[in-house]
Protein backbone atom coordinates (compact mmCIF):
# COMPACT_ATOMS: atom_id res chain seq x y z
CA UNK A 1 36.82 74.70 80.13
CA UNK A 2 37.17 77.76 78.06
CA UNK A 3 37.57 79.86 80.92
CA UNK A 4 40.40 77.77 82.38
CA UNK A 5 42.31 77.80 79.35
CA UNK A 6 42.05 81.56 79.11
CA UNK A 7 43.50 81.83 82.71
CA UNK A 8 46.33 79.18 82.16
CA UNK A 9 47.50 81.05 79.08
CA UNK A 10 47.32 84.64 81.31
CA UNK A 11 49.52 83.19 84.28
CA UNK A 12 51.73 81.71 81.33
CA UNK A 13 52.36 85.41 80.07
CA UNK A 14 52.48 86.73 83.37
CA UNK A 15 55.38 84.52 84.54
CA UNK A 16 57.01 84.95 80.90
CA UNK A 17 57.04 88.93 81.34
CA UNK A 18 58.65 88.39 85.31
CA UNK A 19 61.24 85.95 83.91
CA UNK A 20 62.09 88.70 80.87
CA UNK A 21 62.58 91.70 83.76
CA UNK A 22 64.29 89.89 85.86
CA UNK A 23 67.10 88.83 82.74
CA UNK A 24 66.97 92.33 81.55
CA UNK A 25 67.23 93.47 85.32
CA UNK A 26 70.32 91.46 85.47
CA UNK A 27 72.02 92.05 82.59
CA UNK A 28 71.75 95.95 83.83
CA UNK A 29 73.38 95.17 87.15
CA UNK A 30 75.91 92.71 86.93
CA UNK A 31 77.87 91.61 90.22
CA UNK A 32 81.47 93.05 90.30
CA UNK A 33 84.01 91.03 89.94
CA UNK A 34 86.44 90.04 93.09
CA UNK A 35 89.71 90.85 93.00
CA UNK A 36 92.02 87.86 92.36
CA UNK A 37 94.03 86.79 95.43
CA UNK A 38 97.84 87.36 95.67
CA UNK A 39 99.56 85.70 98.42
CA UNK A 40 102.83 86.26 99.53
CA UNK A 41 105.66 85.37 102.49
CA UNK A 42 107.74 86.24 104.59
CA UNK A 43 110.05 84.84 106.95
CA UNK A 44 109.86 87.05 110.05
CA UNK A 45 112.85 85.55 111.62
CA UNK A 46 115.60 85.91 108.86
CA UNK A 47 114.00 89.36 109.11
CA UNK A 48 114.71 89.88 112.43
CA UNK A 49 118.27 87.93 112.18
CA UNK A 50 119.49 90.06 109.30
CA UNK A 51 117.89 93.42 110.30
CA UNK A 52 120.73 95.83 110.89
CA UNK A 53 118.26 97.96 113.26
CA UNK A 54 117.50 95.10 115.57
CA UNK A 55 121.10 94.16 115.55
CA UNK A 56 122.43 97.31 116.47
CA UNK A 57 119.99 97.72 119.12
CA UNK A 58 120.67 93.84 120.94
CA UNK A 59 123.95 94.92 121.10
CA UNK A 60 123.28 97.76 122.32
CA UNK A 61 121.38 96.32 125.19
CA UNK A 62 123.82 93.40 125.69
CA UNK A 63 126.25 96.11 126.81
CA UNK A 64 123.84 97.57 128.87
CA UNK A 65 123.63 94.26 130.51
CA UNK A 66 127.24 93.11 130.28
CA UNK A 67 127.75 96.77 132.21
CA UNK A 68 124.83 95.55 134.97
CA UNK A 69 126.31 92.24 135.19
CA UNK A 70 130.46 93.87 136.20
CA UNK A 71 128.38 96.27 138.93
CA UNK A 72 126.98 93.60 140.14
CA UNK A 73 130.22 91.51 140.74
CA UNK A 74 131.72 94.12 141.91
CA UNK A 75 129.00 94.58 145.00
CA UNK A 76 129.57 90.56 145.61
CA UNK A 77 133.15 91.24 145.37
CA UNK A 78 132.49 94.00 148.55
CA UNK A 79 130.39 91.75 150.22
CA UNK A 80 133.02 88.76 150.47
CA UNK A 81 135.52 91.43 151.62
CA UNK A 82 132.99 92.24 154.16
CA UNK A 83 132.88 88.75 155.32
CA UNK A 84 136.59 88.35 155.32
CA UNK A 85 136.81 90.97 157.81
CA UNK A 86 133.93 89.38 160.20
CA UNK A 87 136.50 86.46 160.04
CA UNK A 88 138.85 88.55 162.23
CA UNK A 89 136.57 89.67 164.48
CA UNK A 90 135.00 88.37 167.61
CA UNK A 91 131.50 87.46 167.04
CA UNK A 92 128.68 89.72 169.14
CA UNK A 93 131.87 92.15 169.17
CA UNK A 94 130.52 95.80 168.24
CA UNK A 95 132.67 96.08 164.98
CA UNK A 96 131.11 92.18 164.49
CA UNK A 97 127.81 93.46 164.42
CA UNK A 98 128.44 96.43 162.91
CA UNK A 99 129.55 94.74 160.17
CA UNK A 100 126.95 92.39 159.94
CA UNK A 101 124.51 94.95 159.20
CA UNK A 102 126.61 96.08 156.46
CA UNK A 103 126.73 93.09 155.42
CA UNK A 104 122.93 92.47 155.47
CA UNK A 105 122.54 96.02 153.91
CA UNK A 106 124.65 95.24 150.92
CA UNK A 107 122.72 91.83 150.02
CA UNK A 108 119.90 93.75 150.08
CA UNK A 109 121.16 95.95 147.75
CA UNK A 110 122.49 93.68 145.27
CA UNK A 111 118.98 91.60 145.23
CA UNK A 112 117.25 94.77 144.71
CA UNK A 113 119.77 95.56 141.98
CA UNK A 114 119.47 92.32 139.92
CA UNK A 115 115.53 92.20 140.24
CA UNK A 116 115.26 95.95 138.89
CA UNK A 117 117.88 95.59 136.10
CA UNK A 118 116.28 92.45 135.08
CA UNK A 119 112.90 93.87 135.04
CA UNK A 120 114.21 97.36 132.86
CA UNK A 121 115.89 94.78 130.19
CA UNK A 122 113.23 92.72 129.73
CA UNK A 123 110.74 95.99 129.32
CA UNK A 124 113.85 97.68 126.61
CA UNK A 125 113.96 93.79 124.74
CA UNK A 126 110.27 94.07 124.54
CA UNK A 127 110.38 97.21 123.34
CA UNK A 128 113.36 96.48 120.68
CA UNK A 129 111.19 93.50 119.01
CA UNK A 130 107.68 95.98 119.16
CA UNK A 131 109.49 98.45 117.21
CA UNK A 132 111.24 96.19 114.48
CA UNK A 133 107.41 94.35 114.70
CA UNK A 134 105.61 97.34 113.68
CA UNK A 135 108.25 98.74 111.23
CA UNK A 136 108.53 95.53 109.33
CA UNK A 137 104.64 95.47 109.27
CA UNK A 138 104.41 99.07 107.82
CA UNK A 139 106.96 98.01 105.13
CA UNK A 140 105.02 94.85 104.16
CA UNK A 141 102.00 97.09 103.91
CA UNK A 142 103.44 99.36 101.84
CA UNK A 143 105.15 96.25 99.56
CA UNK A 144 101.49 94.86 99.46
CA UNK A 145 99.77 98.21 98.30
CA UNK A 146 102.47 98.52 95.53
CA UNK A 147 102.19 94.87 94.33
CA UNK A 148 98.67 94.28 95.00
CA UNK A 149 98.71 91.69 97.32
CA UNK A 150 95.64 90.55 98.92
CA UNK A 151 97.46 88.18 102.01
CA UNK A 152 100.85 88.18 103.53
CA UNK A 153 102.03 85.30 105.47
CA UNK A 154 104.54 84.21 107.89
CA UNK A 155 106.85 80.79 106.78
CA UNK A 156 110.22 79.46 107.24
CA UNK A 157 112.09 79.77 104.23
CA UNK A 158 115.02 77.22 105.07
CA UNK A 159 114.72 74.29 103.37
CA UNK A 160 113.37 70.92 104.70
CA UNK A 161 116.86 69.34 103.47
CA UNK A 162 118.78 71.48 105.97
CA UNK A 163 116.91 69.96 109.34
CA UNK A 164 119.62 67.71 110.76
CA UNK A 165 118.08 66.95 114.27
CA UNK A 166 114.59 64.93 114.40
CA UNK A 167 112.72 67.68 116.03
CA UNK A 168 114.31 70.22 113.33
CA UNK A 169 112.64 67.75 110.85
CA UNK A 170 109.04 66.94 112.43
CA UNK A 171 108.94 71.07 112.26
CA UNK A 172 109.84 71.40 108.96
CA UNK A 173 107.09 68.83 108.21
CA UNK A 174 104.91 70.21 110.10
CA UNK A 175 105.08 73.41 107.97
CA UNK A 176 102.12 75.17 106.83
CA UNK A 177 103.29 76.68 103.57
CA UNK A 178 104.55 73.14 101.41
CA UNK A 179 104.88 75.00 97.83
CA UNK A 180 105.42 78.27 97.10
CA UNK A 181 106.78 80.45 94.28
CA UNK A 182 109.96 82.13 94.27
CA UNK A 183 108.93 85.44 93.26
CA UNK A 184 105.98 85.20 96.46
CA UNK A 185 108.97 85.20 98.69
CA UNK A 186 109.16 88.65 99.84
CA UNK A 187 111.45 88.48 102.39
CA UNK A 188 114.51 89.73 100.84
CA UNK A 189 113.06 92.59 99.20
CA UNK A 190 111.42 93.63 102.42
CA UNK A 191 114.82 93.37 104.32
CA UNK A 192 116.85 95.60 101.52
CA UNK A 193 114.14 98.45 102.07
CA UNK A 194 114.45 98.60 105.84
CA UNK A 195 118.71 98.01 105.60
CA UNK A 196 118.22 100.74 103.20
CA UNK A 197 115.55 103.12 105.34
CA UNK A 198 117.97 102.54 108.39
CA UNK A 199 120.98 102.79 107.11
CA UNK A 200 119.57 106.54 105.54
CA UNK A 201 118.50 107.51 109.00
CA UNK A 202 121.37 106.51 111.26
CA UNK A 203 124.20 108.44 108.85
CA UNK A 204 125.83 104.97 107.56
CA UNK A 205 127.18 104.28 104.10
CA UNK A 206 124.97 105.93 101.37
CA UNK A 207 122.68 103.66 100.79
CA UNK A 208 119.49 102.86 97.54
CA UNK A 209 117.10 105.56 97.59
CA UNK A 210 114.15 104.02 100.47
CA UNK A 211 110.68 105.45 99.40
CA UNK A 212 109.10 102.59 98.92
CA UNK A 213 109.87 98.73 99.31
CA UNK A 214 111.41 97.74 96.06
CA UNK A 215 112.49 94.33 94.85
CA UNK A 216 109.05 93.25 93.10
CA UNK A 217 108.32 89.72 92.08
CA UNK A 218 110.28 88.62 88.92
CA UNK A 219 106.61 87.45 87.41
CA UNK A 220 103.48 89.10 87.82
């Protein structure tokens, strides 16, 4: 019996001198603390809308196409002269045929002309939303390392009292951001930095100095 006490009361200060390590162990190497979360939003498409970059460079592709559009009417506007003058003549007739095959050549033509001017706008509209894309990315980078935010987020910023239509409304509801705070809402500093930035670069009115996105939240 002596001999199992003596054992008991060894394992007891065995297990004591573990436990007192391990708290000394872990007082030495505490876990770092995470960073608290920031989150913030932005509303891509009043972005986009109110971008003077993007809307310099739709218009500048809508006369492109406008441009496409009066060659193209013109070529119909050949072709129906064309077929004007096959009204006159004999059908079979050489100067018939002859003109047929202009005819048939110019159709050609045209259909060749709408399918490759449709397929070069598409490919410089891509191109136009890829660049604003990656420059208003960059800036909300740069807004986020400045600020310290942890997420950025995409959200509609018009309110739910504006929706007039039902299917307006069941996408208002259907919302994923239902609260936010004002000063979270970075779209309107992130648009002033690029309006700024481009207006700099493209030799418009002098505009604020553009290093960095400015316009921080009112409350930090």
């Amino acid at each position: 019996m002596k001999k199992l006490i003596i054992c008991s009361a060894a394992a007891l200060m065995a297990a004591g001198l573990f436990l007192s390590a391990r708290d000394s162990l872990g007082q030495g190497t505490a876990a770092p603390k995470s960073a608290a979360h920031q989150v913030g939003l932005i509303d891509m498409a009043h972005v986009f809308k109110n971008y003077e970059k993007f809307k310099t460079s739709t218009a500048a592709l809508q006369e492109q196409i406008k441009a496409a559009d009066e060659q193209a009417k013109k070529q119909i506007d050949a072709m129906k002269a064309i077929q004007e003058r096959m009204t006159q003549l004999q059908q079979g007739s050489p100067d018939y045929s002859k003109m047929e095959a202009e005819l048939i050549a110019a159709t050609t033509k045209l259909e060749t002309f709408k399918k490759t001017s449709q397929l070069t706008f598409l490919r410089a509209e891509a191109d136009i939303y890829k660049t604003v894309y990656l420059e208003v990315q960059n800036a909300v980078q740069q807004y986020a390392g400045v600020y310290k935010y942890t997420l950025i987020m995409r959200f509609n910023r018009n309110p739910v009292e504006d929706a007039e239509n039902p299917q307006a409304i069941i996408q208002s509801m259907n919302r994923q951001v239902v609260y936010y705070r004002g000063e979270d809402d970075l779209t309107d500093p992130i648009l002033n930095y690029l309006n700024d930035k481009y207006a700099k670069t493209s030799g418009a009115a002098k505009p604020r100095t553009a290093t960095a996105p400015a316009g921080g939240p009112a409350t930090r």
